[in-house]
Every structure is written in C-alpha cells, then in structure tokens.
N, C-alpha and C. Protein backbone atom coordinates (compact mmCIF):
# COMPACT_ATOMS: atom_id res chain seq x y z
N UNK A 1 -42.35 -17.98 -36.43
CA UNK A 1 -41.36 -17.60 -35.44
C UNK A 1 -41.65 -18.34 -34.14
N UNK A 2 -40.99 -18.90 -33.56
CA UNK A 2 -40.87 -19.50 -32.45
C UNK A 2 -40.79 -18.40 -31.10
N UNK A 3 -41.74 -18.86 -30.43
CA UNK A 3 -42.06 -18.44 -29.27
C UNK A 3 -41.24 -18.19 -28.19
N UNK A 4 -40.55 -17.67 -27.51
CA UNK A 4 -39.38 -17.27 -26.70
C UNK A 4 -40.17 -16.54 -25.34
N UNK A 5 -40.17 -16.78 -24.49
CA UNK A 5 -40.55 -16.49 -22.97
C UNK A 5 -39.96 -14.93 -22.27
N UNK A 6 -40.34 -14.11 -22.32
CA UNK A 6 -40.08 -12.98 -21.08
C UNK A 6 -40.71 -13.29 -19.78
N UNK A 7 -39.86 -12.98 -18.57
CA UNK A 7 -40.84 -13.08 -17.19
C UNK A 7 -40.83 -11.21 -17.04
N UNK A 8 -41.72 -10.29 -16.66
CA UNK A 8 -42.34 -9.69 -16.09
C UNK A 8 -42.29 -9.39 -14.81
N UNK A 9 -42.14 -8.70 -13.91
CA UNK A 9 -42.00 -8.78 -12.44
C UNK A 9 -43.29 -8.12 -12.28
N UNK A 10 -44.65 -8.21 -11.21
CA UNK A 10 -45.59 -7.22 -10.80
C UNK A 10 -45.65 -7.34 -10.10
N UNK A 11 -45.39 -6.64 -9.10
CA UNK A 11 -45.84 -5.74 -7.98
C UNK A 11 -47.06 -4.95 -7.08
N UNK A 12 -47.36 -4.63 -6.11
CA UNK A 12 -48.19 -3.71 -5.73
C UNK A 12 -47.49 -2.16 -5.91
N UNK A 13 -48.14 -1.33 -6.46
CA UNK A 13 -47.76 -0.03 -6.73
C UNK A 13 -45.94 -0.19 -7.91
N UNK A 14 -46.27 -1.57 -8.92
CA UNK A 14 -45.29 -1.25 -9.40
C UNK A 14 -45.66 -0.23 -10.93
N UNK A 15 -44.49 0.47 -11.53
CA UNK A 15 -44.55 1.65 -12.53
C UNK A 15 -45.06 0.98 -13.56
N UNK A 16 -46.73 0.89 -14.03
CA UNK A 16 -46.76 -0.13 -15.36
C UNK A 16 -46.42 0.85 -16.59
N UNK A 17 -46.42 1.85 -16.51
CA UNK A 17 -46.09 2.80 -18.00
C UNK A 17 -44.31 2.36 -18.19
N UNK A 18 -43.79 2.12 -17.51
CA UNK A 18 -42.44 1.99 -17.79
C UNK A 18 -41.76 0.87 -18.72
N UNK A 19 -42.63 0.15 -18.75
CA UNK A 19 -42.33 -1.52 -19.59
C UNK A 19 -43.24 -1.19 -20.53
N UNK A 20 -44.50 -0.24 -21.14
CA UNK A 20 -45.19 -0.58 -22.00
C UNK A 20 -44.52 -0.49 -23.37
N UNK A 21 -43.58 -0.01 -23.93
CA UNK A 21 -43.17 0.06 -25.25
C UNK A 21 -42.24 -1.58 -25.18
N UNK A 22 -41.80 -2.11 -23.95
CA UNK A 22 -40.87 -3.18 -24.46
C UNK A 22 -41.62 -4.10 -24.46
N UNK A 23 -42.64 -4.54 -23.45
CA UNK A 23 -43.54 -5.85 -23.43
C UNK A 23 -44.45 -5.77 -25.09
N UNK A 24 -44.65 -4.19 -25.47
CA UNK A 24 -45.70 -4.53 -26.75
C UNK A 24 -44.93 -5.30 -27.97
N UNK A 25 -43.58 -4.61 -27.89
CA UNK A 25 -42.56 -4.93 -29.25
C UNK A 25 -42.22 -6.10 -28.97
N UNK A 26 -41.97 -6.46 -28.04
CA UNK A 26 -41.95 -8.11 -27.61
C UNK A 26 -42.53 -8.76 -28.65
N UNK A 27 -44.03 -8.69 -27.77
CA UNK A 27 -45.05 -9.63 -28.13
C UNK A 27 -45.05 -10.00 -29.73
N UNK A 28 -45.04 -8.44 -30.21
CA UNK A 28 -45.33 -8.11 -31.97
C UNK A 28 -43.99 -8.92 -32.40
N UNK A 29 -43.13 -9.08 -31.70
CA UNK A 29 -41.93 -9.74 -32.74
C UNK A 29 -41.74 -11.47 -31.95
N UNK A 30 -42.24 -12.16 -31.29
CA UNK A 30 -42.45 -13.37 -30.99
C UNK A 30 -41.79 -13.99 -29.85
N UNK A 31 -42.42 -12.94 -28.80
CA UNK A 31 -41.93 -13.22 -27.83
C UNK A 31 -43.07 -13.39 -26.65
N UNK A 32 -43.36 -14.27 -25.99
CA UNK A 32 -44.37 -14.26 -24.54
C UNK A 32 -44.10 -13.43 -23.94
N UNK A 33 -44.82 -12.59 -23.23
CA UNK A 33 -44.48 -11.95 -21.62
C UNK A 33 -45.68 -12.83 -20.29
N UNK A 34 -44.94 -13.05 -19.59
CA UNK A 34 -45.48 -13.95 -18.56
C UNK A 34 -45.07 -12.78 -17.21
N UNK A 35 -46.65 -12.88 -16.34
CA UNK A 35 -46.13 -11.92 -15.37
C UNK A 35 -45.66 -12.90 -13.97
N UNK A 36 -45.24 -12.20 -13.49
CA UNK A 36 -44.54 -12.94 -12.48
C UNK A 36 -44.97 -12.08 -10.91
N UNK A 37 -45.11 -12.61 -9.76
CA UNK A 37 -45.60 -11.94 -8.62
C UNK A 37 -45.27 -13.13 -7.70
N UNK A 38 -44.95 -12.16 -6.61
CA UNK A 38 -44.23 -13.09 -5.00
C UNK A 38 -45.66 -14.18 -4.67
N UNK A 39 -47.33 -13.67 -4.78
CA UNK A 39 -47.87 -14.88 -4.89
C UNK A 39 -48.77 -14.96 -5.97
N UNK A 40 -50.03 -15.76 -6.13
CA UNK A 40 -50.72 -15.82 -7.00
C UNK A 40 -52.36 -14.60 -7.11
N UNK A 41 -52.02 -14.00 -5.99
CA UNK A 41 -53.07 -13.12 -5.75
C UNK A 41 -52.88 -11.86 -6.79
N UNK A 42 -53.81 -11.07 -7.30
CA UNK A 42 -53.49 -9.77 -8.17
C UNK A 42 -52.92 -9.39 -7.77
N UNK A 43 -51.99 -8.41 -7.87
CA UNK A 43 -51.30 -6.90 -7.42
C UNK A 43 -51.97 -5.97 -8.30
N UNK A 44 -51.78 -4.75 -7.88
CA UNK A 44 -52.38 -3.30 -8.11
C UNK A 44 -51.49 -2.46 -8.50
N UNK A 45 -51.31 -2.09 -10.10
CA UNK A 45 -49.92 -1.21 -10.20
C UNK A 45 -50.34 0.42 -9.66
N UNK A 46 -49.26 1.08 -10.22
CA UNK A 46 -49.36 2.68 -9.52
C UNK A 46 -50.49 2.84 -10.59
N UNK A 47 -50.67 2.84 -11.49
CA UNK A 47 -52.10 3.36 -12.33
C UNK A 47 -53.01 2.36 -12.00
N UNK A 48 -53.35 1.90 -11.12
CA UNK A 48 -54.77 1.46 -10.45
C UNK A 48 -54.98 0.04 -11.46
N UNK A 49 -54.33 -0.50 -12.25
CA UNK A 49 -55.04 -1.51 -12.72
C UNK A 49 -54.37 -2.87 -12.11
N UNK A 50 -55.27 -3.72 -12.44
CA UNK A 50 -55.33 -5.18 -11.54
C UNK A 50 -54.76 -5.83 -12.89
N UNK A 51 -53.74 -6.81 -11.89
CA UNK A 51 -52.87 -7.74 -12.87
C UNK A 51 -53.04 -9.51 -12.06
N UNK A 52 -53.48 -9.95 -12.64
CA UNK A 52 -53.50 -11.45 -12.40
C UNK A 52 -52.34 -11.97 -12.94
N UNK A 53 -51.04 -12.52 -11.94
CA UNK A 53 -49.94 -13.28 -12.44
C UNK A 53 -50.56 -14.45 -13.27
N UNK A 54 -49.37 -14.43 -14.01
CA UNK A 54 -49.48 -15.82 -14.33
C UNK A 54 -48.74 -16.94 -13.59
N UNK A 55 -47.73 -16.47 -12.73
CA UNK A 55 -46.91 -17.92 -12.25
C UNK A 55 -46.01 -16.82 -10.79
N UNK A 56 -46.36 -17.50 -10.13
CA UNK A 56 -45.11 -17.33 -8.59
C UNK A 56 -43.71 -17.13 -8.99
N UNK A 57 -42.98 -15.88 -7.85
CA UNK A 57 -41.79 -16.15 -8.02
C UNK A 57 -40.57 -17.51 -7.49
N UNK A 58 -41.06 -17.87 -6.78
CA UNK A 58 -40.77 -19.38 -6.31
C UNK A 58 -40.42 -20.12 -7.46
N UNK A 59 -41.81 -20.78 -8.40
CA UNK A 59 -41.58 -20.94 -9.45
C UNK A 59 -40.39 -20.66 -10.70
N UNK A 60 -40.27 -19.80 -10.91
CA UNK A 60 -39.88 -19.13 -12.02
C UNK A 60 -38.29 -19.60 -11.83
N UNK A 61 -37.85 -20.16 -13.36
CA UNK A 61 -36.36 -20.41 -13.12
C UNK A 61 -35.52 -19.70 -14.38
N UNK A 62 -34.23 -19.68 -13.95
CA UNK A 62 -33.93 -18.88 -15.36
C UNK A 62 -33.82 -19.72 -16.27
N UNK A 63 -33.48 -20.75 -16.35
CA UNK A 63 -33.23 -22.00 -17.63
C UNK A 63 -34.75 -21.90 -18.67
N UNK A 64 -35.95 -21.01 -17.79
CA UNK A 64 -36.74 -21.15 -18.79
C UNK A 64 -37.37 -19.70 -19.28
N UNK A 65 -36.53 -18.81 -19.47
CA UNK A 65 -36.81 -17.41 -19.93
C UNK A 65 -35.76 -16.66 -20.63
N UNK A 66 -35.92 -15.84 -21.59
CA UNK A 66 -35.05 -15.19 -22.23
C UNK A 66 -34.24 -13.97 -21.16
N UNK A 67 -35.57 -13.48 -20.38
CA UNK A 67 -34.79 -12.21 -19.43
C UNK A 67 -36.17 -12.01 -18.57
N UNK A 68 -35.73 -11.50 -17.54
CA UNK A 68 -36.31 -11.13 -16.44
C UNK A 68 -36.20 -9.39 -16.28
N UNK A 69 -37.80 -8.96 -16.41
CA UNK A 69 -37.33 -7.18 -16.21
C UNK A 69 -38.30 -6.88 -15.15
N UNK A 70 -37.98 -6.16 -14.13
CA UNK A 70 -38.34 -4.99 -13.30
C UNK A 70 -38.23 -4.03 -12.95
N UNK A 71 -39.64 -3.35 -12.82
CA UNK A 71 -40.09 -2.26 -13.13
C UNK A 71 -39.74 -1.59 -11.77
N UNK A 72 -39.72 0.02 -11.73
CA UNK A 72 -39.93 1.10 -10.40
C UNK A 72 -41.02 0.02 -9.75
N UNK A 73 -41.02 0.56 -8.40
CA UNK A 73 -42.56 0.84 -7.53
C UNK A 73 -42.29 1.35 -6.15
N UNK A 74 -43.07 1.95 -5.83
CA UNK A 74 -43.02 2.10 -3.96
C UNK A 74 -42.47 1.67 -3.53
N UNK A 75 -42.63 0.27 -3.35
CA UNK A 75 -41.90 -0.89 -2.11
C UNK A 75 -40.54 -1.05 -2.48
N UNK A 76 -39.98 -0.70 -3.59
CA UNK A 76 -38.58 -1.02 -3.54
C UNK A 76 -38.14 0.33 -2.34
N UNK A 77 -38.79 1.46 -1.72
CA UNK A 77 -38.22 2.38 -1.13
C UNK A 77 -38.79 2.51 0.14
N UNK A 78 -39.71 1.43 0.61
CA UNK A 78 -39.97 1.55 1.71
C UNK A 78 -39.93 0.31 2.13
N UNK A 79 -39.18 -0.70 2.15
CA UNK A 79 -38.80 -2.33 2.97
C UNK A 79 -38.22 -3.16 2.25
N UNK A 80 -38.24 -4.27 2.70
CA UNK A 80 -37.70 -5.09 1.69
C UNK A 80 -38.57 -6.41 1.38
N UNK A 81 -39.62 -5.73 0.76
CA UNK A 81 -40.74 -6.65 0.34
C UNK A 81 -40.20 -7.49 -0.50
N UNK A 82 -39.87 -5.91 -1.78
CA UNK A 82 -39.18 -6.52 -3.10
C UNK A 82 -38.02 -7.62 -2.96
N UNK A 83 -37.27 -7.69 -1.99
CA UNK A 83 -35.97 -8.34 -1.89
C UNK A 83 -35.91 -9.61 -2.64
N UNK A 84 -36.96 -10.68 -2.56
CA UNK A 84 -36.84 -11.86 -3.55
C UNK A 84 -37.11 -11.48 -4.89
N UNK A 85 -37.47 -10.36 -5.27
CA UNK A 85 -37.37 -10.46 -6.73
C UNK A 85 -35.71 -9.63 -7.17
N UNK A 86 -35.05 -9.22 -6.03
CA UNK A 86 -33.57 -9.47 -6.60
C UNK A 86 -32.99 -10.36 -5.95
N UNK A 87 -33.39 -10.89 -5.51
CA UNK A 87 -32.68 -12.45 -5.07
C UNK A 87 -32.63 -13.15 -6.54
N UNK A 88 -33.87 -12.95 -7.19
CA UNK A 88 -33.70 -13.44 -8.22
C UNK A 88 -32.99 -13.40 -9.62
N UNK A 89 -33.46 -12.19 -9.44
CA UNK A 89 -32.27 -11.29 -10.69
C UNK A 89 -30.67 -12.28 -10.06
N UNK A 90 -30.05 -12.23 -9.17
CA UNK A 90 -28.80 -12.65 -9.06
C UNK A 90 -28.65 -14.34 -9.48
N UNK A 91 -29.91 -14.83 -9.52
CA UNK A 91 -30.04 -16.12 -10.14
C UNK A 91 -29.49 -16.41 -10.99
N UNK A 92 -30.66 -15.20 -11.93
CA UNK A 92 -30.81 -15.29 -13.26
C UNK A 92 -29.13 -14.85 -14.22
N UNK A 93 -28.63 -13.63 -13.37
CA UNK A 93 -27.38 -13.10 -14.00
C UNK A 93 -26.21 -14.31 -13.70
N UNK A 94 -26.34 -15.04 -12.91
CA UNK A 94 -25.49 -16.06 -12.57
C UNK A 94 -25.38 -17.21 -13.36
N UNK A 95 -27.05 -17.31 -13.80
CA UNK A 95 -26.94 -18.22 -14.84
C UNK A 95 -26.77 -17.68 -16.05
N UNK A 96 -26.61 -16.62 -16.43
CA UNK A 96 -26.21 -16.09 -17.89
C UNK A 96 -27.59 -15.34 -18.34
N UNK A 97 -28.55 -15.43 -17.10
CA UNK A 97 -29.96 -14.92 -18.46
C UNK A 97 -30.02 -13.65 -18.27
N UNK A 98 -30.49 -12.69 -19.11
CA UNK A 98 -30.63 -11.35 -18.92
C UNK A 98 -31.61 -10.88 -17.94
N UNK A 99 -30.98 -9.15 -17.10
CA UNK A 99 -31.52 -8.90 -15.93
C UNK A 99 -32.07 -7.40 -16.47
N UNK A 100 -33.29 -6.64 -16.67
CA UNK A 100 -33.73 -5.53 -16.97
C UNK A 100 -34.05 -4.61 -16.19
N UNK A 101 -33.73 -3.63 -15.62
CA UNK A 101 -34.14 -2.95 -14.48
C UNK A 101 -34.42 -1.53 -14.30
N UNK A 102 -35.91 -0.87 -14.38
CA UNK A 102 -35.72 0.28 -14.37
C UNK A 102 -35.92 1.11 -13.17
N UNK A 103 -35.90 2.21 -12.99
CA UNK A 103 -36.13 3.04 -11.88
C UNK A 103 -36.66 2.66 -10.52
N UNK A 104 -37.06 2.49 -9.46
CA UNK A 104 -36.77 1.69 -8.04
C UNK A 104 -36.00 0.44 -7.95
N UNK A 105 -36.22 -0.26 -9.47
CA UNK A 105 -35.76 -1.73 -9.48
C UNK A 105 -33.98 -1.79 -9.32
N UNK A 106 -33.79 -0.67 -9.71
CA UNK A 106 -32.35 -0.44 -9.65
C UNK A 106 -31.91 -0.54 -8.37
N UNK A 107 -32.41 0.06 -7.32
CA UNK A 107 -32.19 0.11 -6.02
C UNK A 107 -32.42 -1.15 -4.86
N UNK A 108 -33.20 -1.88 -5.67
CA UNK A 108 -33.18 -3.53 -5.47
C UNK A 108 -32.12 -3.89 -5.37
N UNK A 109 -31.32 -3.92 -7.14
CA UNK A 109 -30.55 -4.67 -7.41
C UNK A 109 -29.18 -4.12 -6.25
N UNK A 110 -29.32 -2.29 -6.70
CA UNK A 110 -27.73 -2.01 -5.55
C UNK A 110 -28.06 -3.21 -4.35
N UNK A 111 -28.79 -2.60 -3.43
CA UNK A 111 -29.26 -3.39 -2.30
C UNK A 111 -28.60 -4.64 -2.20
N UNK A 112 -28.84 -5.37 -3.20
CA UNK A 112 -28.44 -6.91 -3.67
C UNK A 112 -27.20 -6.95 -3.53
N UNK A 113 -25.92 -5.74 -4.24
CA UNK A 113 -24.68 -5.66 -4.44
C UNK A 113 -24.64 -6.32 -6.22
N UNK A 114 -25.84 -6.41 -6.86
CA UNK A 114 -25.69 -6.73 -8.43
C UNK A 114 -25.17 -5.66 -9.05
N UNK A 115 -25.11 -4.10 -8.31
CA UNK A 115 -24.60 -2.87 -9.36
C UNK A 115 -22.94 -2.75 -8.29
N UNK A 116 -22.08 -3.28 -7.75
CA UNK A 116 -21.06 -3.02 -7.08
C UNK A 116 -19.71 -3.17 -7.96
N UNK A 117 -20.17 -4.09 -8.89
CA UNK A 117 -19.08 -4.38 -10.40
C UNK A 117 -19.36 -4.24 -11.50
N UNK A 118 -20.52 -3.55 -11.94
CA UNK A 118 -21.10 -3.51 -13.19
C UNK A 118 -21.76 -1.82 -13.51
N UNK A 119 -21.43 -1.53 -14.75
CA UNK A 119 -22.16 0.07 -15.55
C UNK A 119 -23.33 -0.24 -15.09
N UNK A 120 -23.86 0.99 -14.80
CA UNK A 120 -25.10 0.84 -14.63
C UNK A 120 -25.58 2.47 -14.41
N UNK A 121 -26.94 2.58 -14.60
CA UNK A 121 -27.57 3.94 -14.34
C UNK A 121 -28.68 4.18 -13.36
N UNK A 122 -29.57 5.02 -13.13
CA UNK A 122 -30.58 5.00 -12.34
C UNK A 122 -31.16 6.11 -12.59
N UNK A 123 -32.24 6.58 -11.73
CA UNK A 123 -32.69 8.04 -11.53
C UNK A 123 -31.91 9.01 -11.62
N UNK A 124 -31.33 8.67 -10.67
CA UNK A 124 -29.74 10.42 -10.09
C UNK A 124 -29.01 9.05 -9.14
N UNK A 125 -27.66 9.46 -9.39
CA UNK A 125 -26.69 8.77 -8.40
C UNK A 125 -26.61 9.06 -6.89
N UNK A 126 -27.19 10.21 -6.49
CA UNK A 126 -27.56 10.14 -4.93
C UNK A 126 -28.99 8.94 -4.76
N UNK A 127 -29.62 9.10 -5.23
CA UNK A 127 -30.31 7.88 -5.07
C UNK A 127 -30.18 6.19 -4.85
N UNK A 128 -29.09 6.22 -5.79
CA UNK A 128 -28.58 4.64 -5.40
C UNK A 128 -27.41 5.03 -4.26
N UNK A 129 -26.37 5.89 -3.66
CA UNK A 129 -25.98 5.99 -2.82
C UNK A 129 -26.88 5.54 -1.81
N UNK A 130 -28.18 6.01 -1.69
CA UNK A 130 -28.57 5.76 -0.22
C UNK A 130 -28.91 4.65 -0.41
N UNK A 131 -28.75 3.71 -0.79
CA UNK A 131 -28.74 1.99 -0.80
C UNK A 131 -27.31 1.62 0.24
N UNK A 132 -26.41 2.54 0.26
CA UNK A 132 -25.34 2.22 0.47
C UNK A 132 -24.17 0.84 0.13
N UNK A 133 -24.53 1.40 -1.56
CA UNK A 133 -24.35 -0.25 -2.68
C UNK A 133 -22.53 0.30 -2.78
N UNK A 134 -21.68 -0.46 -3.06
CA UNK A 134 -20.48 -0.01 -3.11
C UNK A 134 -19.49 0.27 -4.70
N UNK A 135 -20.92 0.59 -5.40
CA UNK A 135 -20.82 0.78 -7.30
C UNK A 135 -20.89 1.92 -7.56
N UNK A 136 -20.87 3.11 -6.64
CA UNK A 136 -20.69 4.25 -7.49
C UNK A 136 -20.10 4.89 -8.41
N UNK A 137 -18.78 4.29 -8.41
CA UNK A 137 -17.62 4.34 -9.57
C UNK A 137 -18.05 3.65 -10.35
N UNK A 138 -19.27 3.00 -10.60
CA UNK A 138 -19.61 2.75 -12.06
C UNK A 138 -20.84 3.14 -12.31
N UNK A 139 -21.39 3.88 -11.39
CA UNK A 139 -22.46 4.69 -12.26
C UNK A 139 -22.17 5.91 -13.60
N UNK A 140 -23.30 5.46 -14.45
CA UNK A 140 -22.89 6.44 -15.98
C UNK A 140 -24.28 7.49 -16.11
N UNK A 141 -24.17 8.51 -16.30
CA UNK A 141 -24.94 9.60 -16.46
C UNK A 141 -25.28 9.12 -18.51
N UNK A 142 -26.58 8.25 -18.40
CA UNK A 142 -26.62 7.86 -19.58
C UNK A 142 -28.32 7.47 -19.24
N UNK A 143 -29.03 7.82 -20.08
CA UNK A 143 -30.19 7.33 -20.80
C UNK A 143 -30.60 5.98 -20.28
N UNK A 144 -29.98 4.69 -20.82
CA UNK A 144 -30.01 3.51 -20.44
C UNK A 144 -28.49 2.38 -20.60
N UNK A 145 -28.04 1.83 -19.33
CA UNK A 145 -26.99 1.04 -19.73
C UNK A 145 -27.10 -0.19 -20.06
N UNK A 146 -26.28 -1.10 -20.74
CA UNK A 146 -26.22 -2.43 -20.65
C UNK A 146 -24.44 -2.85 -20.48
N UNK A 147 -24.23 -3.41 -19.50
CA UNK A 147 -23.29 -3.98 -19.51
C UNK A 147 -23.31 -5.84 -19.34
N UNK A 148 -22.80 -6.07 -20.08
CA UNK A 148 -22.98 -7.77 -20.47
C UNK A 148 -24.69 -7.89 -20.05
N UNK A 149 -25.25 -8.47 -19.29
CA UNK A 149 -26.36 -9.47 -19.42
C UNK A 149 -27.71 -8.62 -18.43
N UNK A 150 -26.81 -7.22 -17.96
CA UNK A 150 -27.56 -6.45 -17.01
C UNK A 150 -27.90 -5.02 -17.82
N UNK A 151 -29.36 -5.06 -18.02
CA UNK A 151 -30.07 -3.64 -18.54
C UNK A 151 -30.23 -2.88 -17.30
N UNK A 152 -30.15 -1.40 -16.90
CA UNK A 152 -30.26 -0.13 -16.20
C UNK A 152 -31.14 0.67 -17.06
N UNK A 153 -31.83 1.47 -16.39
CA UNK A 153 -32.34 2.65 -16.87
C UNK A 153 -32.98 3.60 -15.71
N UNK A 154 -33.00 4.81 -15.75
CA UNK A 154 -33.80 5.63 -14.89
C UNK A 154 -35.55 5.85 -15.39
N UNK A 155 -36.06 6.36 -14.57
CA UNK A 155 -37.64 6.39 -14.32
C UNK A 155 -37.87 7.44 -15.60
N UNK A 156 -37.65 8.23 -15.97
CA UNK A 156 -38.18 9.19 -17.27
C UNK A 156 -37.90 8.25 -18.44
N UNK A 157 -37.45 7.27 -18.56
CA UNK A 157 -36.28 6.80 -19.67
C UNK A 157 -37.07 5.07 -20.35
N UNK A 158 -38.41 5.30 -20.31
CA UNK A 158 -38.96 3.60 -20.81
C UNK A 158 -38.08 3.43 -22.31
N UNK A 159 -38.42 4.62 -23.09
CA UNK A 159 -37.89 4.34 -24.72
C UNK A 159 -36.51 3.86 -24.96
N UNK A 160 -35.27 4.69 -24.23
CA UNK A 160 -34.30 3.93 -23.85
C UNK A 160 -33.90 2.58 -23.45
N UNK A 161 -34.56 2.59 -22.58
CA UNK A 161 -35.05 1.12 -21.77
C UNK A 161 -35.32 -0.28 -23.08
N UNK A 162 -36.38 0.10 -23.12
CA UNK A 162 -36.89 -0.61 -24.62
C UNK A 162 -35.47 -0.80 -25.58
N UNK A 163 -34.88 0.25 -25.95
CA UNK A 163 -34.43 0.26 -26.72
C UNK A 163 -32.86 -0.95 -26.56
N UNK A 164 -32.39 -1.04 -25.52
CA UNK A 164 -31.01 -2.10 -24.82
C UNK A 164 -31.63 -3.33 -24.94
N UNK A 165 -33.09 -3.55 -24.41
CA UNK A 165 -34.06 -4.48 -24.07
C UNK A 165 -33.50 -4.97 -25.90
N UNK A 166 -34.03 -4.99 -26.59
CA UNK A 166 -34.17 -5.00 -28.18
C UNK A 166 -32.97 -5.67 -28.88
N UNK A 167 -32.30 -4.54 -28.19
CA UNK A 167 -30.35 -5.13 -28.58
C UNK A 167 -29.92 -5.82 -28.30
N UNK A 168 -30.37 -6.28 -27.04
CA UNK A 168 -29.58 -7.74 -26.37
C UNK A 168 -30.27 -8.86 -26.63
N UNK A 169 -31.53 -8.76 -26.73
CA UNK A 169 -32.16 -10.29 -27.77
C UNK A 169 -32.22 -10.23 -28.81
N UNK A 170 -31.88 -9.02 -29.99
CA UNK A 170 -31.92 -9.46 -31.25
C UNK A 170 -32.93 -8.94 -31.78
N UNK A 171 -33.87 -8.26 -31.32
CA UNK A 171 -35.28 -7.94 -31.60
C UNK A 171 -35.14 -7.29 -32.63
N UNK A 172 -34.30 -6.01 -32.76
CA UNK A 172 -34.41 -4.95 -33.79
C UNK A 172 -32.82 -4.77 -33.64
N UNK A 173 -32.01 -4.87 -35.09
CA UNK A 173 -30.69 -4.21 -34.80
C UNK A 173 -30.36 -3.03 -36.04
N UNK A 174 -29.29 -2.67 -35.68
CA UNK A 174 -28.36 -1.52 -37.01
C UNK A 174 -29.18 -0.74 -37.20
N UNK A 175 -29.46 -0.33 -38.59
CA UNK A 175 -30.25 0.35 -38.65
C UNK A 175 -32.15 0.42 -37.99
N UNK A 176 -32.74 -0.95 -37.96
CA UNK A 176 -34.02 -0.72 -37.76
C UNK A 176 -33.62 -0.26 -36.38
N UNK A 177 -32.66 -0.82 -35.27
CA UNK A 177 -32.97 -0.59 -33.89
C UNK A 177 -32.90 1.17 -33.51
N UNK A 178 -32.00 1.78 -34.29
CA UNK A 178 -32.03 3.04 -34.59
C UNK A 178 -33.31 3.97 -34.69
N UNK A 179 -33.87 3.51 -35.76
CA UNK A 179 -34.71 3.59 -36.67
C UNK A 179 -36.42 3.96 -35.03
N UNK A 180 -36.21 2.35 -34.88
CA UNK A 180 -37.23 2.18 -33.62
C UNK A 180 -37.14 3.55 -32.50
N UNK A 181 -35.76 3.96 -32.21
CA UNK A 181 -35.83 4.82 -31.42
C UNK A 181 -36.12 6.04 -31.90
N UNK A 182 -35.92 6.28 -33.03
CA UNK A 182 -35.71 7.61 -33.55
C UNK A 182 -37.10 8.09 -33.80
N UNK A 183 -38.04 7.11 -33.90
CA UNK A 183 -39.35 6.69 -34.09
C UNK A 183 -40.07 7.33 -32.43
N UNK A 184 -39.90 6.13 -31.74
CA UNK A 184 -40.87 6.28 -30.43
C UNK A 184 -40.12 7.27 -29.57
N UNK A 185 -38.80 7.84 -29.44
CA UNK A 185 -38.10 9.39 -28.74
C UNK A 185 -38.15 10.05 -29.24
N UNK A 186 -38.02 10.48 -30.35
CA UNK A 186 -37.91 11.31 -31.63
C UNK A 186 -39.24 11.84 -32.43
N UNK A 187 -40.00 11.04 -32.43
CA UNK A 187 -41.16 11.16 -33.10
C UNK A 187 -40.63 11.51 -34.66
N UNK A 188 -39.36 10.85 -35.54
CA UNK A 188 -38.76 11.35 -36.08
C UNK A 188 -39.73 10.58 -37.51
N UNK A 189 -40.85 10.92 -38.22
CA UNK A 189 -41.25 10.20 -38.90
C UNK A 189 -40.57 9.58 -40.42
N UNK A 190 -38.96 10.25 -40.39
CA UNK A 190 -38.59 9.58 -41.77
C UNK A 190 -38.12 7.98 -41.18
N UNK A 191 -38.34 7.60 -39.81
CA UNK A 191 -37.84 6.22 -39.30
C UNK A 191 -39.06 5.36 -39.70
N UNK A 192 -40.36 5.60 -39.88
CA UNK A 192 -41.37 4.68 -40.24
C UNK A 192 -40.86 4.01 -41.48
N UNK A 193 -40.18 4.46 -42.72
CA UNK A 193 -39.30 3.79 -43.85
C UNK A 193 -38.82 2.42 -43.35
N UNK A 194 -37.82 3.02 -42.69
CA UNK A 194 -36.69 2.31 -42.31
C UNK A 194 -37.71 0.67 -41.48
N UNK A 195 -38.24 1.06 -40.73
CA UNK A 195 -39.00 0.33 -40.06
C UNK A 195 -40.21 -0.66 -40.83
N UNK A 196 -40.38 0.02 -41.78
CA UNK A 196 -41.63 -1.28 -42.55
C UNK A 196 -40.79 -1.97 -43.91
N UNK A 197 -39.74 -1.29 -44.02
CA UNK A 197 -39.01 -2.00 -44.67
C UNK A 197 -38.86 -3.70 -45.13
C-alpha cells in the first residue's frame, strides 16, 4: 500500500485524546501522520506530553497531504495564537484538500468565516455564536458533520470524528465503516466479524 500523508496540527495545551482513534487507524491502514506546529520547538498537549513536530506551519502545503486535522486546545479561546493554523485550513479547503476539525478547532475555523456557508457542528451552538461567525443557520445538532471537504465534530465526540475522517478518504466503507463504529462507540462485539473479515 502506498503511503499517503496526514498533517496533524500541535499545539500548546492542544486535546491529544481527541485524534487518538483517527491518527492510529490511519497509520494501520497506510497512511503517515506528520505533526505540524507554528515552530519547530515541542509543544505540550493538555495531557502533559511533549511532541516534537515534524515540519513548520509555514512549510506545509496542501498539494502535499491528504487532509489537515485540528484538534480542541486552550488557545483557540483565549487569542489568536491559533489563527495561522486556520489561515491554513482555508488554504487547504480552497485547494480541494480535506479540513478536520474538532472541538476549539471549530471556533478557529468560525473565526476564519470557513463555517458561514457550510454544515457543520461543534460543542453547543452558543459556543460558536460567541465567535460571532455568521453560520448559525447551518449548524446541525449531530455527532460529527461532513459537508464536502470540511469534517466538524464536538469535544465528547473523537469516535464520530474518526469515523467522517475514514469516509472521506476511503479508509473503511459500507459495511466495515459501520462495523468500525459500532465497534469503538458501541463496544458492539458482533462488529469484530465484520471487521477481520
């Protein structure tokens, strides 16, 4: 299987439990995850562990990644540290590549005006209100959205998350992608079948 590129967004105090079910299934089905950070110095996620990027956001272009996902953290709610990593996302959606976004990251993107024409979800919809983004008429009281090339999800919701993540590259479909969820939300063990199939 040929090797296919994810970029990663990390952060200081960004949510690392939130990406762990999509970066693992990634990897296991033949895909890189490359982390990505504003410089080359570690960042420190909210569970205390140290992440050495692999490459600057400067760097990073969309012509050379399947999708770009970011995670919650602090700083999306207190400045606009985060702001170039949705500068980037609008790159990336511009050029066609996929944009993943869960819980604070969402509030990036409003910020940006990337959720002002597009489904999308979050934590709670008073939350992206106070972005004062002009998409509320398309917020959906849903698990996780995808509309064309842009993944949503709220902060309780990684398995969801994972699960759009999956669908839009191909990773797992029909029945296994089912199967996958029914598995890691569900704990539904007649999906292990379906899955080693």
């Amino acid at each position: 299987m040929t090797s296919r590129t994810v970029h990663l967004a990390v952060y200081d105090t960004f949510a690392d439990w939130e990406t762990g079910h999509t970066t693992a299934h990634l990897t296991q089905n033949g895909f890189t995850v490359k982390t990505v950070a504003l410089t080359a110095d570690p960042v420190t996620t909210m569970g205390g562990v140290r992440v050495q990027p692999d490459l600057v956001l400067a760097d990073l272009r969309p012509e050379d990644s399947e999708l770009l996902v970011l995670t919650g953290a602090s700083l999306w709610d207190t400045g606009d540290d985060l702001a170039p990593f949705a500068h980037t996302a609008r790159a990336f959606l511009d050029a066609g590549v996929p944009v993943a976004a869960i819980c604070g990251a969402t509030a990036g993107l409003a910020r940006e005006g990337l959720l002002d024409d597009r489904a999308h979800t979050s934590a709670i919809s008073f939350y992206l209100d106070a972005t004062e983004y002009k998409g509320g008429e398309h917020y959906r009281e849903a698990d996780a959205v995808t509309d064309g090339d842009l993944i949503t999800a709220g902060p309780t919701e990684p398995v969801a998350f994972a699960r759009e993540v999956f669908a839009r590259l191909g990773v797992y479909e029909g029945e296994k992608l089912d199967a996958w969820y029914r598995l890691f939300h569900d704990s539904d063990p007649s999906a292990y079948e379906i899955l080693s199939a």
